[in-house]
Protein backbone atom coordinates (compact mmCIF):
# COMPACT_ATOMS: atom_id res chain seq x y z
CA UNK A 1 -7.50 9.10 21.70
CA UNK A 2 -4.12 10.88 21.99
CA UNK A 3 -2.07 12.11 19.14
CA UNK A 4 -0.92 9.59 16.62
CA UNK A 5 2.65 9.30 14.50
CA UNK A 6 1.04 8.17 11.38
CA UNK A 7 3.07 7.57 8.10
CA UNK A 8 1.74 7.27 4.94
CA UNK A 9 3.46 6.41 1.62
CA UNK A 10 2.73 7.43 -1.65
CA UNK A 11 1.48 10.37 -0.27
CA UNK A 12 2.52 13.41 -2.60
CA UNK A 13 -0.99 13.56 -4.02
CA UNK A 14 -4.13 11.20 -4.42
CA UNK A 15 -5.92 9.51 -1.27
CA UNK A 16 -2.34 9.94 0.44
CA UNK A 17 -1.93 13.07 0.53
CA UNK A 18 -5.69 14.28 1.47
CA UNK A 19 -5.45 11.63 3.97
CA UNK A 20 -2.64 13.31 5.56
CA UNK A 21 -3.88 16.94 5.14
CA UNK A 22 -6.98 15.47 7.35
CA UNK A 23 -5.35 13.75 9.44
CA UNK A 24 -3.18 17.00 10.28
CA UNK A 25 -6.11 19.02 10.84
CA UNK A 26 -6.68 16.49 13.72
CA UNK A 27 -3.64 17.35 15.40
CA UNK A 28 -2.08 14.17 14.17
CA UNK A 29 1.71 13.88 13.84
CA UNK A 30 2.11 12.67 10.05
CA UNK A 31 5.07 12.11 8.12
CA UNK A 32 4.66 11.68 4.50
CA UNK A 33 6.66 9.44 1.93
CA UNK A 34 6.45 10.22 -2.18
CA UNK A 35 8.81 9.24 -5.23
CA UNK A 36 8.64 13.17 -6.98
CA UNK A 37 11.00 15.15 -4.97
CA UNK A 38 9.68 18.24 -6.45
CA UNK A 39 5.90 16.70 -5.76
CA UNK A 40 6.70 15.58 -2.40
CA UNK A 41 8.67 18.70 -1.45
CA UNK A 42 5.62 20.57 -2.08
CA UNK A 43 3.16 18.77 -0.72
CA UNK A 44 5.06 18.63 2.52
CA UNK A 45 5.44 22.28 2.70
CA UNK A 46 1.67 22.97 2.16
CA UNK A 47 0.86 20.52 4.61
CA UNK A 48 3.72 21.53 7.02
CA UNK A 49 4.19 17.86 7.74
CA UNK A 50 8.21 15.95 7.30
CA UNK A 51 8.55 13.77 4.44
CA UNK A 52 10.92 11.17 2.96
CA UNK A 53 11.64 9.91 -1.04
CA UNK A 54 11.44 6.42 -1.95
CA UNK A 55 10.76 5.12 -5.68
CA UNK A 56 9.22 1.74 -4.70
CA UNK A 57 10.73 0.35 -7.99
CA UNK A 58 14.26 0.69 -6.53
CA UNK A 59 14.74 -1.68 -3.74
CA UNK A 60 17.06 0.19 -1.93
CA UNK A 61 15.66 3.34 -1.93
CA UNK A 62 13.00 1.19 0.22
CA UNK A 63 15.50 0.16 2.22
CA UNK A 64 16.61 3.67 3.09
CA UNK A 65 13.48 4.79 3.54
CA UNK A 66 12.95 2.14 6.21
CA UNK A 67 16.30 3.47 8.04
CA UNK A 68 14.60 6.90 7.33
CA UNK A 69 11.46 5.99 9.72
CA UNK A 70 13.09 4.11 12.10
CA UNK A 71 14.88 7.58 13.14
CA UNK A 72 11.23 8.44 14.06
CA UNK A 73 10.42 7.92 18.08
CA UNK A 74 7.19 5.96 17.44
CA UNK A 75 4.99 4.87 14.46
CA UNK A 76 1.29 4.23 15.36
CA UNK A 77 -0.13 4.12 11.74
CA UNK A 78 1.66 2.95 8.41
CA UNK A 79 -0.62 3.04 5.66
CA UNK A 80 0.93 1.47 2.68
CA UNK A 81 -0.39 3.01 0.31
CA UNK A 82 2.30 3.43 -2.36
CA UNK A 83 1.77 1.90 -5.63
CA UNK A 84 0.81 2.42 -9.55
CA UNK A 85 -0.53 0.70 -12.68
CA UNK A 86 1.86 -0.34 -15.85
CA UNK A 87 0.73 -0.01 -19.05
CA UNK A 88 3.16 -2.83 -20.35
CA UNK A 89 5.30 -5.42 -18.44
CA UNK A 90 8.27 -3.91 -17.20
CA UNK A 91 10.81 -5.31 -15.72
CA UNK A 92 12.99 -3.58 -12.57
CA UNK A 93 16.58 -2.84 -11.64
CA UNK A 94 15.87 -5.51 -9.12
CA UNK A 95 14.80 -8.16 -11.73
CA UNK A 96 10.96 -8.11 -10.72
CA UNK A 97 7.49 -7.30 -13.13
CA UNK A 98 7.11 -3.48 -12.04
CA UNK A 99 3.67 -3.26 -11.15
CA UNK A 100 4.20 -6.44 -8.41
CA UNK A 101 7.01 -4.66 -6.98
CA UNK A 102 5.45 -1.34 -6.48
CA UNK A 103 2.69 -2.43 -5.68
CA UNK A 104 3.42 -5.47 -2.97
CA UNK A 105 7.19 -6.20 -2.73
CA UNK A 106 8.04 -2.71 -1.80
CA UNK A 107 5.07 -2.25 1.06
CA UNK A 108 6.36 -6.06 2.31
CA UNK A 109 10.15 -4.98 2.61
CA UNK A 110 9.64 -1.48 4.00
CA UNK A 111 6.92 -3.09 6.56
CA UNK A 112 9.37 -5.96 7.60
CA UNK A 113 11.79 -3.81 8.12
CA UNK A 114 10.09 -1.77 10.43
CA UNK A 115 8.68 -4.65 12.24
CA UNK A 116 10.49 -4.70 15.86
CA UNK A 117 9.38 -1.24 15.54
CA UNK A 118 5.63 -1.78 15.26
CA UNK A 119 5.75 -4.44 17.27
CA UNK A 120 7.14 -2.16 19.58
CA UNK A 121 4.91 0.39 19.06
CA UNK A 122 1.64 -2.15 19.11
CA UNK A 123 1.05 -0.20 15.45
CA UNK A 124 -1.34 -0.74 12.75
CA UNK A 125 -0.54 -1.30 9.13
CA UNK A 126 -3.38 -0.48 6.31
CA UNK A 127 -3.00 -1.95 3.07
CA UNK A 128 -4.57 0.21 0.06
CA UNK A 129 -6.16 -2.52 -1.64
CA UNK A 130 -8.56 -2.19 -4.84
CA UNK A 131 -12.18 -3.56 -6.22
CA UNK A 132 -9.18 -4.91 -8.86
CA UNK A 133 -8.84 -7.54 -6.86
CA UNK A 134 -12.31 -9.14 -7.29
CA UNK A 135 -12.57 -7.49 -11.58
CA UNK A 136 -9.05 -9.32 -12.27
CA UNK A 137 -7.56 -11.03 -9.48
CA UNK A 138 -10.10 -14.58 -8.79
CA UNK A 139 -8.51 -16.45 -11.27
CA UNK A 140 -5.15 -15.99 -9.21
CA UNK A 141 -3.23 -19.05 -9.45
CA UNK A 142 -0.59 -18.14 -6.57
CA UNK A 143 2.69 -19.46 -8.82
CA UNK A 144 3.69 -16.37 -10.78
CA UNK A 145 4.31 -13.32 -8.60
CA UNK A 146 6.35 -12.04 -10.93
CA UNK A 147 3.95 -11.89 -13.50
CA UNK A 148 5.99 -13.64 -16.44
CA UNK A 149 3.12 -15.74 -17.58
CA UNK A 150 -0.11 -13.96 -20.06
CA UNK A 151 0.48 -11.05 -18.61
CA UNK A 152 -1.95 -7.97 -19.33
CA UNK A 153 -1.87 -5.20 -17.15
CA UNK A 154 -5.66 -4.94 -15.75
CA UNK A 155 -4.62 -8.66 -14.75
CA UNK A 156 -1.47 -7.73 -13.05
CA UNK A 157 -2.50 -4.93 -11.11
CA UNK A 158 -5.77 -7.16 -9.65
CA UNK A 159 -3.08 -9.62 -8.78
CA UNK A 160 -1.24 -6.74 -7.06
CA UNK A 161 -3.73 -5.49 -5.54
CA UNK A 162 -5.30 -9.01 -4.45
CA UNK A 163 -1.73 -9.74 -3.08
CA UNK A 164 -2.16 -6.60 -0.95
CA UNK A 165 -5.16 -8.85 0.81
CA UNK A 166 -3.07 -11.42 1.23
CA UNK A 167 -0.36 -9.64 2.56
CA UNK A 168 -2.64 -7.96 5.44
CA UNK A 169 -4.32 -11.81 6.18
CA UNK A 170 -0.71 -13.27 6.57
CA UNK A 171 0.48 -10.06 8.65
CA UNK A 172 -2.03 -10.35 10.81
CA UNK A 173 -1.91 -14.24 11.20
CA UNK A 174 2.11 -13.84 11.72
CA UNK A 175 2.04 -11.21 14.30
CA UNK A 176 -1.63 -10.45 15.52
CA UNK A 177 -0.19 -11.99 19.01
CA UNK A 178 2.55 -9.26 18.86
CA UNK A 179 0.23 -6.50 18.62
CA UNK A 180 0.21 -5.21 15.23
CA UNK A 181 -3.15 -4.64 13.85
CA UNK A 182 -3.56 -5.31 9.89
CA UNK A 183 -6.29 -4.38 7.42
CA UNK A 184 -6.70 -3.55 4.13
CA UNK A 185 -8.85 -1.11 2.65
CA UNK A 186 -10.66 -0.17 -0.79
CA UNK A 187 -10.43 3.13 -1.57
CA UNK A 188 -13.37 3.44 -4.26
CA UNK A 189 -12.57 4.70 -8.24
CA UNK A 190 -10.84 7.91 -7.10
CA UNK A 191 -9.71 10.89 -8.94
CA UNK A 192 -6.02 11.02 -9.27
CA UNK A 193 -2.92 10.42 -10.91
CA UNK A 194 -3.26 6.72 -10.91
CA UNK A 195 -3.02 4.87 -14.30
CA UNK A 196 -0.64 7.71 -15.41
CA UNK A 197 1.92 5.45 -16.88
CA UNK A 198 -0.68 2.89 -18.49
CA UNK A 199 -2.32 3.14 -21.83
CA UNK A 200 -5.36 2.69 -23.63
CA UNK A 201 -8.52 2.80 -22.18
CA UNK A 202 -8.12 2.69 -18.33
CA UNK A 203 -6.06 5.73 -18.71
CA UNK A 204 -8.66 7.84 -20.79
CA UNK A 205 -10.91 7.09 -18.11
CA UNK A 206 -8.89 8.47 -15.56
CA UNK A 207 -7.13 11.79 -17.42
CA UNK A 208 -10.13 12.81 -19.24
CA UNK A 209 -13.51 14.72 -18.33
CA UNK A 210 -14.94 11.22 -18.41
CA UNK A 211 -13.00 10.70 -14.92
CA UNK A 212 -16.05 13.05 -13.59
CA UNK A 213 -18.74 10.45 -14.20
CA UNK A 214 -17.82 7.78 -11.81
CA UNK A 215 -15.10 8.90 -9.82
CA UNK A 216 -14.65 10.13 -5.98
CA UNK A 217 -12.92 12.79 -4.84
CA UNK A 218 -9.67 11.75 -3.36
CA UNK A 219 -10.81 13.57 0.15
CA UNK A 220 -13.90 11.28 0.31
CA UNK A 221 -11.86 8.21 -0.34
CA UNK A 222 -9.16 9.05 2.31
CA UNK A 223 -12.20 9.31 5.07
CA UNK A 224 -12.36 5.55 4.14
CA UNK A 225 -8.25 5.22 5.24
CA UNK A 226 -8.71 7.67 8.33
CA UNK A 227 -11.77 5.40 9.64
CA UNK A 228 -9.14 3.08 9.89
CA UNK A 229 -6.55 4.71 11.21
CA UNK A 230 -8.11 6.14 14.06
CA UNK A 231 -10.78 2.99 14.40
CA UNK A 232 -10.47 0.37 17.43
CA UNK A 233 -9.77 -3.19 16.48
CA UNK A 234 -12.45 -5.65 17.15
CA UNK A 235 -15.07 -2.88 17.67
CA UNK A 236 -14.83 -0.24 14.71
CA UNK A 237 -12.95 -2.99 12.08
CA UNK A 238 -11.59 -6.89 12.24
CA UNK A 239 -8.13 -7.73 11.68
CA UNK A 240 -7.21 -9.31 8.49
CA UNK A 241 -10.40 -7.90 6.43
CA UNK A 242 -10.52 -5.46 3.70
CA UNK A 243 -12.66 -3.00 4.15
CA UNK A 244 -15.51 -1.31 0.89
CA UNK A 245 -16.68 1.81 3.02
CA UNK A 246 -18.02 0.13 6.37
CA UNK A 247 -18.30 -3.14 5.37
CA UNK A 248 -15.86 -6.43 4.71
CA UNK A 249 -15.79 -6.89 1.13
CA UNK A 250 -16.13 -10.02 0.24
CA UNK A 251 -13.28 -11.57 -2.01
CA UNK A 252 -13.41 -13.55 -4.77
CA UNK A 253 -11.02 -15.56 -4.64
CA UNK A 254 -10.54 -18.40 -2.09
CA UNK A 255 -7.21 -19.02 -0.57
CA UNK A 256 -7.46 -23.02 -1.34
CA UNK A 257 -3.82 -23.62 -1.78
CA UNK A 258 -2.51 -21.41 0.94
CA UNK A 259 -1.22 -18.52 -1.45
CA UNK A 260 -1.06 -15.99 1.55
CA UNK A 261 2.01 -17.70 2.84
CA UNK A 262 3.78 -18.93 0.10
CA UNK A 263 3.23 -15.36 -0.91
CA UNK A 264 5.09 -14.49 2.18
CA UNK A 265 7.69 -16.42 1.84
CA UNK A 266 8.85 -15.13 -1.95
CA UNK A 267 8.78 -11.66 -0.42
CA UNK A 268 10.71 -12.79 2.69
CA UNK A 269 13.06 -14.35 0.35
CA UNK A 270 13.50 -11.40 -1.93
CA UNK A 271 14.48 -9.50 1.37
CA UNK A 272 16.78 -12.30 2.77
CA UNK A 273 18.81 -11.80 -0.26
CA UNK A 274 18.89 -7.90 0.08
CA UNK A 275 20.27 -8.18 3.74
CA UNK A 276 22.82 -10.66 1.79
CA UNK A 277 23.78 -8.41 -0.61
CA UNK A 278 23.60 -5.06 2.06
CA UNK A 279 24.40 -6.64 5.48
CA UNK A 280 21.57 -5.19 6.94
């Protein structure tokens, strides 16, 4: 295997960001993307890597960031990996529920916006998906992305993070043929900054000593992205899956009334009306 232009998002700490100190000490070419300048900044310079900003709850900084990469000669790798946990429903700047956006509208428009590029480039894309999806995501109905109906947020972030699946599945069904390679991954109960900005419980567990007792180390969980990263389709991983360590986990929920794609479609209308709006 020769060297690899790998980007990964949210990527200024966590699974990211050990991901991409690994992957450096390769000899992989890896380009970073965070939404703390100061974190991201820093990170970059101990890693001696490039980096770009992009606060997935702004729309355009997405955009941006995807005329950021495309400056970039090749992309092999894009692990989305950005994304977060709200501790209430928030809505954005662009009108959506926060933790959908962040979480699965912003990986959608920065990966179809890079498309002709990793077409081009025969690249894969890696979802960071989340055991979330199977604890609060089976009762998924498919008709409220935007999370306006009973919303709590352990249910919208195993929606999110079920919709993450999805995404990969209809990726790979839309463009398989055009040589992008799509899978999803689940990175374990890791310790890092995730669940920051929730409350209650779920963020006790995770910013207290209690984090210690069932959590991974963020480099053990990132060996689980870099299998897939440097893995062969069809012989080290299948297309479409999500992956618990070595193995497909099985989901939960059953596509019945073709969620994947209408899925698609909201996202590829949100983005329609941004190129409106931006003439891109």
């Amino acid at each position: 295997m020769g060297k690899l232009n790998i980007v990964i998002t949210g990527a200024s700490d966590g699974i990211g960001k050990a991901a991409a100190k690994q992957l450096k000490d390769l000899g992989h070419n890896v380009v970073i993307v965070g939404r703390s300048a100061e974190k991201t900044q820093k990170a970059a310079q101990e890693l001696g890597v490039p980096y770009h900003l992009a606060d997935y709850s702004k729309l355009s900084d997405v955009v941006r960031l995807a005329d950021e990469l495309k400056t970039h000669d090749k992309i092999d790798v894009l692990c989305n990996n950005a994304g977060g946990a709200q501790g209430e429903r928030i809505v954005t700047e662009d009108g959506f529920e926060k933790t959908f956006q962040v979480n699965v509208l912003g990986g959608f428009v920065l990966t179809k916006l890079l498309i002709d590029k990793l077409v081009e480039c025969r690249a894969k894309v890696i979802q960071t998906a989340s055991i979330a999806a199977n604890l609060f995501g089976a009762d998924f109905k498919g008709d409220d992305f935007n999370n306006e109906n009973n919303y709590a947020p352990f249910r919208a972030y195993g929606y999110a993070k079920l919709e993450d699946i999805l995404f990969t599945r209809e990726l790979d069904r839309r463009f398989k043929d055009k040589g992008i390679k799509a899978v999803a991954f689940e990175p374990g109960v890791v310790r890092t900054n995730f669940a920051s900005e929730s409350k209650g419980f779920v963020k006790f567990c995770y910013h207290s000593p209690l984090k210690y007792l069932f959590t991974i180390s963020p480099e053990k969980s990132a060996e689980r992205l870099i299998k897939l990263a440097l893995g062969a389709p069809d012989k080290d991983f299948i297309c479409g899956e999500v992956y618990s360590k070595d193995k497909i986990m099985k989901l939960k929920y059953q596509d019945t009334n073709n969620a994947a794609a209408r899925l698609w479609d909201f996202c590829d209308n949100v983005l329609n009306s941004i190129r409106v709006l931006q003439d891109i």
